[in-house]
N, C-alpha and C. Protein backbone atom coordinates (compact mmCIF):
# COMPACT_ATOMS: atom_id res chain seq x y z
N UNK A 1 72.49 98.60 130.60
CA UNK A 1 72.91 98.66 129.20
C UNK A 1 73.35 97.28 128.74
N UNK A 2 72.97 97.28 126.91
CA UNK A 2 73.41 95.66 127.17
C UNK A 2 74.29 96.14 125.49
N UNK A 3 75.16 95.25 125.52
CA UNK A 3 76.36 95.67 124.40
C UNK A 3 75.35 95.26 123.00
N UNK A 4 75.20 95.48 121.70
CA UNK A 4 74.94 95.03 120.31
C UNK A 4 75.91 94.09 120.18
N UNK A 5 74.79 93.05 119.07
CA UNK A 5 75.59 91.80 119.07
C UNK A 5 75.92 92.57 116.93
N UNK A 6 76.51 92.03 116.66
CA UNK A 6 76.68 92.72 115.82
C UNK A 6 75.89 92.50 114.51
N UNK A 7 75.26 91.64 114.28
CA UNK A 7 73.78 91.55 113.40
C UNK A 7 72.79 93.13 113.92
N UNK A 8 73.11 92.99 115.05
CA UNK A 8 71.52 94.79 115.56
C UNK A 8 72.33 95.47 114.51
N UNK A 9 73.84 95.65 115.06
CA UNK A 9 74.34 97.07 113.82
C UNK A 9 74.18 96.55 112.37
N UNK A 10 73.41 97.33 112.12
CA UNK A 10 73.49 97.98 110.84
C UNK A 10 74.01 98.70 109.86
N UNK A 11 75.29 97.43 109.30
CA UNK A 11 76.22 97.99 108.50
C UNK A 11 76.04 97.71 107.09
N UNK A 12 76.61 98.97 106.57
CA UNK A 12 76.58 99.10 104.85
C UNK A 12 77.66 97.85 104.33
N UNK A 13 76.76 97.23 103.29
CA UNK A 13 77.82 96.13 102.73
C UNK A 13 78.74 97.18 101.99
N UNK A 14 79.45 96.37 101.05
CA UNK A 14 80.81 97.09 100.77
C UNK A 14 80.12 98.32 99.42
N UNK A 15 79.05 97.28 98.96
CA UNK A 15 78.34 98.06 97.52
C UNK A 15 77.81 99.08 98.06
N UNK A 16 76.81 98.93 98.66
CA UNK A 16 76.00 100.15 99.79
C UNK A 16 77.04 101.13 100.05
N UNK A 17 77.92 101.07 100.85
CA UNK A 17 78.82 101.90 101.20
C UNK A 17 79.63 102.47 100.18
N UNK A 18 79.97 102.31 98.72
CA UNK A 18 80.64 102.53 97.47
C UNK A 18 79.12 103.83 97.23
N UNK A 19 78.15 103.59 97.20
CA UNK A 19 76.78 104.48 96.68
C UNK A 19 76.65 105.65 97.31
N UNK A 20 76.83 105.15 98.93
CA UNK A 20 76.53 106.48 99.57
C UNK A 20 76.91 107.49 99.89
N UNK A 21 76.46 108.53 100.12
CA UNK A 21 77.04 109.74 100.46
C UNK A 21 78.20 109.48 101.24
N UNK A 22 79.29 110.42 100.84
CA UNK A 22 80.85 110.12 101.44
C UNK A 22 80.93 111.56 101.78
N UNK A 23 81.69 111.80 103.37
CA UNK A 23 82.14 112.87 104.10
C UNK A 23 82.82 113.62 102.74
N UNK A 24 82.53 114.91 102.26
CA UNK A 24 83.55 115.38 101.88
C UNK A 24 85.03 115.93 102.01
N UNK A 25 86.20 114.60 102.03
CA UNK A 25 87.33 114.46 102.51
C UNK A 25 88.13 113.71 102.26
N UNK A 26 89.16 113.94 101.76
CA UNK A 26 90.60 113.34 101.20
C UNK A 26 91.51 113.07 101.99
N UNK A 27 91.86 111.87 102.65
CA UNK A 27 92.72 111.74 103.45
C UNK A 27 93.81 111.70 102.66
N UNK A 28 95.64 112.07 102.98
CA UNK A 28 96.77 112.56 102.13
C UNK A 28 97.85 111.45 103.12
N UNK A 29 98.33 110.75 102.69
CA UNK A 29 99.17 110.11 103.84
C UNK A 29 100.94 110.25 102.92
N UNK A 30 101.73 110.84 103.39
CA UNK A 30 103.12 111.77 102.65
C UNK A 30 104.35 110.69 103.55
N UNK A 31 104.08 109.57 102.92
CA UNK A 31 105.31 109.33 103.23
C UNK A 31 105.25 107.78 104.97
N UNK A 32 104.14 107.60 104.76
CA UNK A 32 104.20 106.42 106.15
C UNK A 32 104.48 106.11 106.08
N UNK A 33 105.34 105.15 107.21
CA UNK A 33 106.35 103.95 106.66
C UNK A 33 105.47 102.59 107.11
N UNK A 34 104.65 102.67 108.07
CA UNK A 34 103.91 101.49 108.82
C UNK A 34 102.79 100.83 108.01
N UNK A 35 102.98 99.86 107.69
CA UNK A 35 101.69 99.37 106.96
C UNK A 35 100.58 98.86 107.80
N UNK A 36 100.70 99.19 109.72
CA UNK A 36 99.54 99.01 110.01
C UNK A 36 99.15 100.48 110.37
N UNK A 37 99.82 101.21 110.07
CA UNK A 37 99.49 102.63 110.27
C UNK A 37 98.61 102.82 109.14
N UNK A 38 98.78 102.34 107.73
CA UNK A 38 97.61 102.40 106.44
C UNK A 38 96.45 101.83 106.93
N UNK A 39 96.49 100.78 107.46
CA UNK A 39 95.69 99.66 108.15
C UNK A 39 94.58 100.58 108.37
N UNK A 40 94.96 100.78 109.41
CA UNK A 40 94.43 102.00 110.26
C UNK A 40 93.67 102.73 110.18
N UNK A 41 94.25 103.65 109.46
CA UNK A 41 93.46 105.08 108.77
C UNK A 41 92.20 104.38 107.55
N UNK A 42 92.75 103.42 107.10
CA UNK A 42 92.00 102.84 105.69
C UNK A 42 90.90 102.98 107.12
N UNK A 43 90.62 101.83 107.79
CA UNK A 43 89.41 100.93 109.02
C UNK A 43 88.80 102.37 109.42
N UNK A 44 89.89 103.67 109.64
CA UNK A 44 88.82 104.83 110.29
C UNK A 44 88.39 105.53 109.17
N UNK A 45 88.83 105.45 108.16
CA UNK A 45 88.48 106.29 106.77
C UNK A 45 86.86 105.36 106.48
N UNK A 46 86.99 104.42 106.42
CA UNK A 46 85.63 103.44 106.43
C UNK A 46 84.48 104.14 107.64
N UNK A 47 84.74 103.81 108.36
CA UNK A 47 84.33 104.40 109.90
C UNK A 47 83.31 105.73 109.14
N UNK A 48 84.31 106.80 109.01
CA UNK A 48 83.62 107.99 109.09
C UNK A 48 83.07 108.15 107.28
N UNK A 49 83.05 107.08 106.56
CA UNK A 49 83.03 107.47 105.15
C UNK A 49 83.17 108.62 104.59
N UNK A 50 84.96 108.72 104.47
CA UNK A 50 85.50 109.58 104.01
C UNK A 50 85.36 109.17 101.85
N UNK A 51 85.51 109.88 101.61
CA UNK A 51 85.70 110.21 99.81
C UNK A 51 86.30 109.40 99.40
N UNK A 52 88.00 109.51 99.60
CA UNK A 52 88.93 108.65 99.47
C UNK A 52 90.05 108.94 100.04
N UNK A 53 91.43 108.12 100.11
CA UNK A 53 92.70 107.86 100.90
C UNK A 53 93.79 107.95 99.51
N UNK A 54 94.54 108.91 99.60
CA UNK A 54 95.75 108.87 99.18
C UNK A 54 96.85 108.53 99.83
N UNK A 55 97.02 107.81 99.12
CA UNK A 55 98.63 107.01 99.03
C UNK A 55 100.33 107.85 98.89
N UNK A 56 101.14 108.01 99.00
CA UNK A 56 102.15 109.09 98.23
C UNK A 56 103.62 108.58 99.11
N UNK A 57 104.07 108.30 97.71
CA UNK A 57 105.98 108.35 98.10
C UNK A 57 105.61 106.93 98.72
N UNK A 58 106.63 106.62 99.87
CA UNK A 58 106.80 105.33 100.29
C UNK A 58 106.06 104.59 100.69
N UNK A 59 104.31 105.18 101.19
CA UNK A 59 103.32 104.83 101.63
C UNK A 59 102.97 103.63 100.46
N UNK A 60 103.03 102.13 101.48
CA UNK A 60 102.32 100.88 100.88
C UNK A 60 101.09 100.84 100.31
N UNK A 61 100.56 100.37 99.25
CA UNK A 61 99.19 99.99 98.74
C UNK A 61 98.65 98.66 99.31
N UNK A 62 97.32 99.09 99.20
CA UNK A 62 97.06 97.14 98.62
C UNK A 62 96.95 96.75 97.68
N UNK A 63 96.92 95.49 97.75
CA UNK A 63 96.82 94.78 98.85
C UNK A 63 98.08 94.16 99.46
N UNK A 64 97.79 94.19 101.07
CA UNK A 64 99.37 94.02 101.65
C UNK A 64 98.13 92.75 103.31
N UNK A 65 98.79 91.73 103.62
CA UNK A 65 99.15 91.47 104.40
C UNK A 65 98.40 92.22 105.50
N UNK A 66 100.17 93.00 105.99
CA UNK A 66 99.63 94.05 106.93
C UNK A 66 98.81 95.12 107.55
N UNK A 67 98.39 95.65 106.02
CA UNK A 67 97.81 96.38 105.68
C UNK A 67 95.76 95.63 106.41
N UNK A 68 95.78 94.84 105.63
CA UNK A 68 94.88 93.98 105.73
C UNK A 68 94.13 93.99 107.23
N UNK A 69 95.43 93.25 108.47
CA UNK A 69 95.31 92.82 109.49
C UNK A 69 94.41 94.38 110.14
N UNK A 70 95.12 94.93 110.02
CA UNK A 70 94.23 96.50 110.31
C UNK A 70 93.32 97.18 110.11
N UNK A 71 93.62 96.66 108.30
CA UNK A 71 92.33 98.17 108.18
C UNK A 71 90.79 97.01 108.28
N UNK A 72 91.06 95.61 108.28
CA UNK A 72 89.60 94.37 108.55
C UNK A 72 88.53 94.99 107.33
N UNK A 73 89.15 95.18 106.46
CA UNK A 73 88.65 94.94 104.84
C UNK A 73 87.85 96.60 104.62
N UNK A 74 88.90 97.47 105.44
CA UNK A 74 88.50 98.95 105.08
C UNK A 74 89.36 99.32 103.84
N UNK A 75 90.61 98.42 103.33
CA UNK A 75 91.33 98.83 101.86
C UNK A 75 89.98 98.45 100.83
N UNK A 76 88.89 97.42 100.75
CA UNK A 76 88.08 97.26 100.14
C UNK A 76 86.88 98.02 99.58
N UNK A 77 86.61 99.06 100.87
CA UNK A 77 85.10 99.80 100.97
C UNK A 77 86.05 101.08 100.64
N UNK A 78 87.13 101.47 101.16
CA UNK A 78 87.73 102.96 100.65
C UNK A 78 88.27 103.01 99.24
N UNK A 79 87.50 104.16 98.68
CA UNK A 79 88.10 104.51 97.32
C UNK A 79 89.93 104.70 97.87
N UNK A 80 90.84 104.44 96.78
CA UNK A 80 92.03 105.02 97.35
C UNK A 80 93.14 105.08 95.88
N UNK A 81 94.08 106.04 95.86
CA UNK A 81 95.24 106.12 94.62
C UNK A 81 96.27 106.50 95.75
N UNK A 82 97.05 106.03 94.37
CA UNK A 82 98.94 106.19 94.57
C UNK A 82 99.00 107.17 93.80
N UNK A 83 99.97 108.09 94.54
CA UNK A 83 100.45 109.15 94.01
C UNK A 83 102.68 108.85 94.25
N UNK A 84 103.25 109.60 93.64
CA UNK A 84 104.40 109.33 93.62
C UNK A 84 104.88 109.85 94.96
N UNK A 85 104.16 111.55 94.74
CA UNK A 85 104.90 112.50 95.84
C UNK A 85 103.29 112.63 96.62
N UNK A 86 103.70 113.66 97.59
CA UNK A 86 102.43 113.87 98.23
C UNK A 86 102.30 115.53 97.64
N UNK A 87 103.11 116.24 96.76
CA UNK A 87 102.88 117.32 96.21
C UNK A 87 102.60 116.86 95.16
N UNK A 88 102.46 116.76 94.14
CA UNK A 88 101.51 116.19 92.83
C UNK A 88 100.16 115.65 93.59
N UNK A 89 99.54 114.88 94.49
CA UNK A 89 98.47 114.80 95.32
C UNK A 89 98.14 115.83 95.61
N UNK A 90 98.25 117.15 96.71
CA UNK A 90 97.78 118.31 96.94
C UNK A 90 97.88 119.17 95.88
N UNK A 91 98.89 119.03 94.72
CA UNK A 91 98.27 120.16 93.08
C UNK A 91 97.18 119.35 92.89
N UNK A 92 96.73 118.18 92.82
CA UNK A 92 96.17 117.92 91.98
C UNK A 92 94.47 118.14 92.37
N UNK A 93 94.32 117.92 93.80
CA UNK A 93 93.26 118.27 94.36
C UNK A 93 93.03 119.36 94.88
N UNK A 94 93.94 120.41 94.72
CA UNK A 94 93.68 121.83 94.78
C UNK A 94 93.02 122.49 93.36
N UNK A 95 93.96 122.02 92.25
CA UNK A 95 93.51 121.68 90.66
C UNK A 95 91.80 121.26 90.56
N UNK A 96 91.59 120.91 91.30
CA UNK A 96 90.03 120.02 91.63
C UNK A 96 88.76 120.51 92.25
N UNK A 97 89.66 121.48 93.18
CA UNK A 97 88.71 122.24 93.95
C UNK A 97 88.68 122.33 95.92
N UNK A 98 89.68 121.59 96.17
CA UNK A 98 89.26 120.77 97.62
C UNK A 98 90.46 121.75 98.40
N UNK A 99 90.19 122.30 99.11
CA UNK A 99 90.88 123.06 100.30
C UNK A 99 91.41 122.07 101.07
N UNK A 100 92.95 122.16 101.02
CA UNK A 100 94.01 121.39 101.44
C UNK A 100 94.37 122.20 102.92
N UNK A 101 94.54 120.86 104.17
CA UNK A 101 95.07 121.22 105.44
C UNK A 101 96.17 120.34 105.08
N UNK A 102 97.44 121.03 105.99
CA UNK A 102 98.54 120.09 106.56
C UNK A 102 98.39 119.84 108.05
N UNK A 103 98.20 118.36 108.60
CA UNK A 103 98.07 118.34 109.84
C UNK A 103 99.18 118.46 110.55
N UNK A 104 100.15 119.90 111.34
CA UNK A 104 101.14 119.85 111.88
C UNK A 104 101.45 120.97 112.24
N UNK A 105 102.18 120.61 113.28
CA UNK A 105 102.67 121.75 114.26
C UNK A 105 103.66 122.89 113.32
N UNK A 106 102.80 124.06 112.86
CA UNK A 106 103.99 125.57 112.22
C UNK A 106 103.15 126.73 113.06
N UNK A 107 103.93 127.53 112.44
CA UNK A 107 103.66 128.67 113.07
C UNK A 107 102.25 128.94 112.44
N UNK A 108 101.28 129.77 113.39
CA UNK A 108 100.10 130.04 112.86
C UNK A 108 99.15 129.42 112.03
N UNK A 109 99.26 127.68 113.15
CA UNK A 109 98.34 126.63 112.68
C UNK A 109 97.13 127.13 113.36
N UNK A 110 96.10 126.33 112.61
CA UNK A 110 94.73 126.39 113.28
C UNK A 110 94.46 125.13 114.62
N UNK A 111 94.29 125.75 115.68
CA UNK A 111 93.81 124.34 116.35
C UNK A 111 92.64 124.03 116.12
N UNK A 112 92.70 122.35 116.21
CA UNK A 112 91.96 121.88 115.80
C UNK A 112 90.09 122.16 116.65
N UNK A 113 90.29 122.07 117.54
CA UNK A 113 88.91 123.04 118.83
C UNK A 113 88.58 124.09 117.85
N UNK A 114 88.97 124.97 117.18
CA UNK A 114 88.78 126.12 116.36
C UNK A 114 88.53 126.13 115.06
N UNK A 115 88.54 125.59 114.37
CA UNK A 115 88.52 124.81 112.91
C UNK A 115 87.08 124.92 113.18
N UNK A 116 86.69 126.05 111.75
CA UNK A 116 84.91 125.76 111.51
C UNK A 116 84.72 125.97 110.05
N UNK A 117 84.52 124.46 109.41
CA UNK A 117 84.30 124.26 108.29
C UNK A 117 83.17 125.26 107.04
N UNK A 118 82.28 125.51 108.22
CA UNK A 118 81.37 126.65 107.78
C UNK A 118 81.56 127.92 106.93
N UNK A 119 82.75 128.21 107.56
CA UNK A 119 83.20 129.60 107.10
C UNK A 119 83.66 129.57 105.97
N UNK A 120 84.35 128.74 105.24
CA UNK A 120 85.16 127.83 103.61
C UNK A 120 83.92 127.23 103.39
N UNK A 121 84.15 128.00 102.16
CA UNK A 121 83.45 126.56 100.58
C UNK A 121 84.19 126.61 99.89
N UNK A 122 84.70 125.33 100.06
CA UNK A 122 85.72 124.95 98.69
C UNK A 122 84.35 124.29 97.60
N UNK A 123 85.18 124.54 96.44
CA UNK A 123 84.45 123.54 95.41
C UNK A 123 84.13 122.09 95.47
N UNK A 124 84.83 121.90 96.30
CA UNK A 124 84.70 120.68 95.87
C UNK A 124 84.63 119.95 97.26
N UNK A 125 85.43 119.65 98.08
CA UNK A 125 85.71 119.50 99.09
C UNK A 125 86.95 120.02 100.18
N UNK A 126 87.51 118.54 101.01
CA UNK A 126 88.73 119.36 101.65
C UNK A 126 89.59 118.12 101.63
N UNK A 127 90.35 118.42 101.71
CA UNK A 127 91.98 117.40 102.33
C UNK A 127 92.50 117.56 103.40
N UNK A 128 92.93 116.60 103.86
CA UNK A 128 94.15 116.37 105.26
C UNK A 128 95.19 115.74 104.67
N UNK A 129 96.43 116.20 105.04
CA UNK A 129 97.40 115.63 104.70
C UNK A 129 98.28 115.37 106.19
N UNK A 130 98.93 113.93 106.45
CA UNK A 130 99.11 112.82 107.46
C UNK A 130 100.52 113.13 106.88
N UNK A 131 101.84 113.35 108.15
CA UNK A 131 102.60 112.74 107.61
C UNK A 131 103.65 111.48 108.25
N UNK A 132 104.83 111.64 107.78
CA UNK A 132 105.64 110.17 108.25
C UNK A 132 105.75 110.63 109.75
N UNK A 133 106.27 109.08 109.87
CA UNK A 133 105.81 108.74 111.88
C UNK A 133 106.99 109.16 112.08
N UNK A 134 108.29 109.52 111.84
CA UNK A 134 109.25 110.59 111.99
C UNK A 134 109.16 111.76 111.75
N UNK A 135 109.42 112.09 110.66
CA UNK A 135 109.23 113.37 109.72
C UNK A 135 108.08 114.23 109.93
N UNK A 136 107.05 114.10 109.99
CA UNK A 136 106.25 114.49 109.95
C UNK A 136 105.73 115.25 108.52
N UNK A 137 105.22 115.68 108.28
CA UNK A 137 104.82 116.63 106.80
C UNK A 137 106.06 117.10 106.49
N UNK A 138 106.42 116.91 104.92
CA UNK A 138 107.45 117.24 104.64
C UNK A 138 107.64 118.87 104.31
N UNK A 139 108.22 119.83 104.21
CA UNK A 139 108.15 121.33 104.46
C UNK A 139 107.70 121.62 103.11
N UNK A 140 108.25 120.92 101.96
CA UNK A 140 107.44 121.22 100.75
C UNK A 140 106.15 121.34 100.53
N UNK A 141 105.39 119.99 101.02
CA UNK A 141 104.16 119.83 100.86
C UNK A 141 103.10 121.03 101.99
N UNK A 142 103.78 121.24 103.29
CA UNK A 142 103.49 122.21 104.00
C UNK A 142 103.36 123.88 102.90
N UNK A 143 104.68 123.28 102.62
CA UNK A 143 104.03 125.14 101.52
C UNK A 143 102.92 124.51 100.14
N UNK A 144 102.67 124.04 100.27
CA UNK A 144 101.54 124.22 98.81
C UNK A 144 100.50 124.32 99.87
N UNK A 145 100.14 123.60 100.97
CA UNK A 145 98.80 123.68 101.35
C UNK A 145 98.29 124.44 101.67
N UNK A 146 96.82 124.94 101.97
CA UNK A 146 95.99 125.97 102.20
C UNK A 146 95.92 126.34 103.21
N UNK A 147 96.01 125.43 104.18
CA UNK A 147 95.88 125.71 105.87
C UNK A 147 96.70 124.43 106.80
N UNK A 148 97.25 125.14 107.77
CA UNK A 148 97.54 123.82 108.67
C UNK A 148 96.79 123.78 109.81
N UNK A 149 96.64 122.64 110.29
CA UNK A 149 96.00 122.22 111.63
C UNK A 149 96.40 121.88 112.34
N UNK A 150 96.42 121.77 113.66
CA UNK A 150 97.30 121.30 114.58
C UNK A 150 96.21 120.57 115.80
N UNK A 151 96.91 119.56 116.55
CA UNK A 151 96.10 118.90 117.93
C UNK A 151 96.69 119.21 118.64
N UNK A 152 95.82 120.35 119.91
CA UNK A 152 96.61 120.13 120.60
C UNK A 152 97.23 119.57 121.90
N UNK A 153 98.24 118.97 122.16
CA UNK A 153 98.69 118.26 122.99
C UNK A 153 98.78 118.83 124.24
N UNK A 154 98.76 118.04 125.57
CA UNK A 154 98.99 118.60 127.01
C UNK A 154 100.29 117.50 128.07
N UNK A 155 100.74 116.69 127.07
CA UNK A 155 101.68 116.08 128.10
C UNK A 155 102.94 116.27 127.81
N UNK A 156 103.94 115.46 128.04
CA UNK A 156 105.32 115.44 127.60
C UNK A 156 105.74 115.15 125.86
N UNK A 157 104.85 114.86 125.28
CA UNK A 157 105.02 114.38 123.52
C UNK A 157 104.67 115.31 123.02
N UNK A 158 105.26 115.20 122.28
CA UNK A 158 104.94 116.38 121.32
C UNK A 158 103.93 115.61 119.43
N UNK A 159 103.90 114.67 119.88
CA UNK A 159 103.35 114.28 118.52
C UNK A 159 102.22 112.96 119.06
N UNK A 160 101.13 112.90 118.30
CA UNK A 160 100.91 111.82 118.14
C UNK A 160 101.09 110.59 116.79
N UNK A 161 100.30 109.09 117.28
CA UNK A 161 100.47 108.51 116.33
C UNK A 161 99.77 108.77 115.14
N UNK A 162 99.89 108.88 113.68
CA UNK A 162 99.95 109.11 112.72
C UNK A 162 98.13 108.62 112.54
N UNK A 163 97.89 107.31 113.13
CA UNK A 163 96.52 106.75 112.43
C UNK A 163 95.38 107.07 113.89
N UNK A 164 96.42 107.60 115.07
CA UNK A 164 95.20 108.25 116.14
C UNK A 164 95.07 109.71 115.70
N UNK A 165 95.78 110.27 114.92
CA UNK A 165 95.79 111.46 114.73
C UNK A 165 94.80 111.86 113.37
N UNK A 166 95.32 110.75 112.49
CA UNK A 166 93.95 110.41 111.47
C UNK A 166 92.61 110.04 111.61
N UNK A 167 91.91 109.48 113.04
CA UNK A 167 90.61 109.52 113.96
C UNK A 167 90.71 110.67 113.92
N UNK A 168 91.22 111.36 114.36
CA UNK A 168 90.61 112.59 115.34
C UNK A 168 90.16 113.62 114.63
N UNK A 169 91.12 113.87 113.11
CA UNK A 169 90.74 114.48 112.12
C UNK A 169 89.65 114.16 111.65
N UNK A 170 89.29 113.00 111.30
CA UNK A 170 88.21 112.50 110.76
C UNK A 170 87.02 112.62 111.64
N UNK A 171 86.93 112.73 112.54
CA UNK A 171 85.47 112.77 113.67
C UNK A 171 85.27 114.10 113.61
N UNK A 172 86.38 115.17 113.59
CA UNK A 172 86.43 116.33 113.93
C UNK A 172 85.31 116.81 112.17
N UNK A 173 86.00 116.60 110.91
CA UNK A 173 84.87 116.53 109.79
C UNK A 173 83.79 116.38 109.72
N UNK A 174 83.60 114.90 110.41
CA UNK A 174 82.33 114.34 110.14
C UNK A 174 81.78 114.79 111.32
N UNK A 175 81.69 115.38 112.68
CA UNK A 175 81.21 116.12 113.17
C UNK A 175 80.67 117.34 113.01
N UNK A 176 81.22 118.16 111.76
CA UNK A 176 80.87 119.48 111.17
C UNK A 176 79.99 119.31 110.09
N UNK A 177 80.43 118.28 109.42
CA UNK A 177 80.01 118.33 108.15
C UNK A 177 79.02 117.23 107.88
N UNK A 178 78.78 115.89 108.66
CA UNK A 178 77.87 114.97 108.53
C UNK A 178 76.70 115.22 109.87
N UNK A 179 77.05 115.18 110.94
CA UNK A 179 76.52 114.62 112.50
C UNK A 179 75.80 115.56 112.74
């Protein structure tokens, strides 16, 4: 096996990638405090060409710096808004059509192994909602949403990080719904 130099890959410039078909999926981020945690999710939201990235409550915009160092010019290619709260974000895209998940551990979450997009048609699309690297989803925003999801874990933690947890969601989509 010999590695791609990165001219073989064949990547969408930023315009190309603005045109094309986008995963139907709203990433919801309620509250991050890490601006390479935006980084992050922006670079995997690119990755799996998700729709767009919401912003909400304390969660940084760009352009930032930090933000930057991470997402390696995924704040550029991702559609993305600020929202105040992360509940005005989930009315508003429920308002829209898009079947809202909260990603987090409640009672009578869906694991994520089990999750089959097939069975739902939303209008429009779907949402994930991410929350703070403490807090986790705030209990409000947990009650407006449609479904929760959960990963599940096998070691001593009980949580993961916020923008590995935002991969996993995202592959897990674009595995159903693109691949």
């Amino acid at each position: 096996m010999r590695k791609l130099k990165t001219i073989e890959m064949t990547r969408l410039s930023i315009e190309a990638f603005k045109a094309a078909q986008k995963l139907p999926l709203v990433v919801v981020l309620d509250n991050v405090r890490s601006l390479y945690n935006v980084g992050s999710v922006f670079r995997s939201g690119d990755a799996f060409r998700i729709e767009a990235l919401y912003l909400c409550g304390i969660t940084a915009t760009p352009p930032h710096a930090e933000i930057h160092k991470t997402a390696l010019g995924g704040e550029d290619s991702v559609a993305w808004q600020y929202f105040s709260s992360a509940e005005t974000a989930v009315e508003t895209l429920q308002r829209n059509g898009y079947f809202v998940y909260a990603v987090e551990q409640v009672e009578g979450s869906c694991k994520l192994q089990k999750l089959n997009l097939h069975t739902e048609t939303p209008a429009k699309g779907y949402a994930v909602v991410l929350g703070n690297e403490v807090k986790g989803v705030q209990q409000s925003v947990v009650d407006l949403c449609d479904g929760c999801l959960e990963i599940p874990q096998l070691g001593t933690k009980h949580s993961l990080n916020v923008s590995t947890t935002a991969g996993i969601v995202m592959w897990e989509f674009a595995r159903q719904l693109l691949l």
